[in-house]
N, C-alpha and C. Protein backbone atom coordinates (compact mmCIF):
# COMPACT_ATOMS: atom_id res chain seq x y z
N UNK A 1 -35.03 -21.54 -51.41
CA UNK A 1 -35.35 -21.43 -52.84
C UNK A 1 -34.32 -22.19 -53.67
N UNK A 2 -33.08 -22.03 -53.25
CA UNK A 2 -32.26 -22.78 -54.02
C UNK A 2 -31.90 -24.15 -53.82
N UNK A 3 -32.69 -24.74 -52.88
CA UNK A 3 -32.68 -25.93 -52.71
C UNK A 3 -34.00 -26.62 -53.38
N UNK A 4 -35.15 -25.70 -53.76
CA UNK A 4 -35.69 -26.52 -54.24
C UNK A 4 -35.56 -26.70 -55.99
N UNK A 5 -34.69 -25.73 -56.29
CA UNK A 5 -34.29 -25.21 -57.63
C UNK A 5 -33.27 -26.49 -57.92
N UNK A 6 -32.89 -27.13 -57.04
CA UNK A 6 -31.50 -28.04 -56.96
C UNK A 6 -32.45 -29.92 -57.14
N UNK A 7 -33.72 -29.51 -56.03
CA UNK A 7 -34.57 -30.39 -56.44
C UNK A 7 -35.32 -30.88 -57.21
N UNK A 8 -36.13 -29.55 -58.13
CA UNK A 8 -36.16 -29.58 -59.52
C UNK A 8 -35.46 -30.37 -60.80
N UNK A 9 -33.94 -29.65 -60.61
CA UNK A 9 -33.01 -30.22 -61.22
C UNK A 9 -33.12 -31.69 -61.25
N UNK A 10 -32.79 -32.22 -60.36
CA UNK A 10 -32.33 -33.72 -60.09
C UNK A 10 -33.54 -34.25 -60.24
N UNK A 11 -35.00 -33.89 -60.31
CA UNK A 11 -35.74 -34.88 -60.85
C UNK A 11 -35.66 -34.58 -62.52
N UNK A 12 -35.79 -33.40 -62.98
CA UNK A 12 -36.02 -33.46 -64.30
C UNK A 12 -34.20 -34.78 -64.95
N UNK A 13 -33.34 -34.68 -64.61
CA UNK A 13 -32.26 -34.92 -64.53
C UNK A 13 -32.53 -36.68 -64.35
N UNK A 14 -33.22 -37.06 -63.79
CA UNK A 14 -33.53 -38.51 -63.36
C UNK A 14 -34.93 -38.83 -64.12
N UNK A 15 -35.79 -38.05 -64.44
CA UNK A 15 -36.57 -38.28 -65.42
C UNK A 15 -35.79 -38.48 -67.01
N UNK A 16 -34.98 -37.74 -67.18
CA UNK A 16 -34.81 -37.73 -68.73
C UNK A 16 -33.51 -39.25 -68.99
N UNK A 17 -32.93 -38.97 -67.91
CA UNK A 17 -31.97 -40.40 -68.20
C UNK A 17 -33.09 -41.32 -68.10
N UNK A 18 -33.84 -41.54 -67.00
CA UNK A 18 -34.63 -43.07 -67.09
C UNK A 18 -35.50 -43.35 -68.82
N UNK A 19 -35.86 -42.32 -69.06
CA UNK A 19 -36.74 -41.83 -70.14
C UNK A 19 -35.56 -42.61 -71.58
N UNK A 20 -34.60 -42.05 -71.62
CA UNK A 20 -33.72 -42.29 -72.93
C UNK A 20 -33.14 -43.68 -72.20
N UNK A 21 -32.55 -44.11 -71.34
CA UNK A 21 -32.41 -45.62 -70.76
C UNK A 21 -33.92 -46.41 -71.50
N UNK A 22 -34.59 -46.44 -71.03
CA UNK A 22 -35.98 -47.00 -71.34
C UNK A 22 -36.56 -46.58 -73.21
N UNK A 23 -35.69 -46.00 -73.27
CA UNK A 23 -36.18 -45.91 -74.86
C UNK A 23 -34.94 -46.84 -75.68
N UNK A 24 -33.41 -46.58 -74.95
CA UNK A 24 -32.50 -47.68 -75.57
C UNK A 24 -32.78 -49.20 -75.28
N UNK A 25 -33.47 -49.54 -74.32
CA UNK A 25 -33.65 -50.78 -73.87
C UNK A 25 -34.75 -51.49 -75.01
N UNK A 26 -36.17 -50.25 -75.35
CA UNK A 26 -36.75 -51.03 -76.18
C UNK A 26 -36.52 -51.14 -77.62
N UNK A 27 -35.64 -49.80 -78.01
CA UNK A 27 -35.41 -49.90 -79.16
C UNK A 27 -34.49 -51.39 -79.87
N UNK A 28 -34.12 -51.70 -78.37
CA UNK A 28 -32.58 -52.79 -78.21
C UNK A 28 -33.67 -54.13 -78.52
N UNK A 29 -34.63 -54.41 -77.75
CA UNK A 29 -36.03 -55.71 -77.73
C UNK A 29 -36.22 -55.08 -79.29
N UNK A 30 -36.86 -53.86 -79.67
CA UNK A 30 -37.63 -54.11 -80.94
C UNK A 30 -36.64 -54.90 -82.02
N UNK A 31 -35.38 -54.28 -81.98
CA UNK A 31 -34.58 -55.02 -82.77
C UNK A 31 -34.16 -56.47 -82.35
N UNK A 32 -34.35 -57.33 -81.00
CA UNK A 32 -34.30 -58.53 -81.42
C UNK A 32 -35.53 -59.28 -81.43
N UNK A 33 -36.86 -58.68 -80.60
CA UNK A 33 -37.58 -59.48 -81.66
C UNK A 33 -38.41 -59.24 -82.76
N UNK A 34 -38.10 -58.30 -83.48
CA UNK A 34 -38.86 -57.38 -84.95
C UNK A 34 -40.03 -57.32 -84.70
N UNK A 35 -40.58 -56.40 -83.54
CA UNK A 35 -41.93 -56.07 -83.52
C UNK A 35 -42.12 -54.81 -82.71
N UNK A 36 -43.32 -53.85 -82.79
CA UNK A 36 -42.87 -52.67 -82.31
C UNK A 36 -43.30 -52.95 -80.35
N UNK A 37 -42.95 -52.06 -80.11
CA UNK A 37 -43.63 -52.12 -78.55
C UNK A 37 -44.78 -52.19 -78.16
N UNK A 38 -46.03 -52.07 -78.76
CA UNK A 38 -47.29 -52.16 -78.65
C UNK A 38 -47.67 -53.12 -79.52
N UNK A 39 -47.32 -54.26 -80.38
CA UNK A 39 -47.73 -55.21 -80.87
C UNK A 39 -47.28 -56.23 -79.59
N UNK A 40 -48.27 -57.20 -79.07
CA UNK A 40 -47.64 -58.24 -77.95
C UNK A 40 -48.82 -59.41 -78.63
């Protein structure tokens, strides 16, 4: 049980960094090329 409680962890844990990584990256593109993420 506590190993999968540990496994839990480390995905929610690797979801939320990739999640805010991937939101600084586009916020980083929207600001150099002034357009939102769904305009292409």
């Amino acid at each position: 049980m506590k190993n999968f409680l540990k496994y839990l962890l480390t995905i929610f844990l690797l979801t939320f960094t990739t999640q805010s990584l991937a939101n600084k990256y586009l916020s980083k593109a929207d600001n150099l090329f002034g357009m939102s993420k769904f305009d292409l």
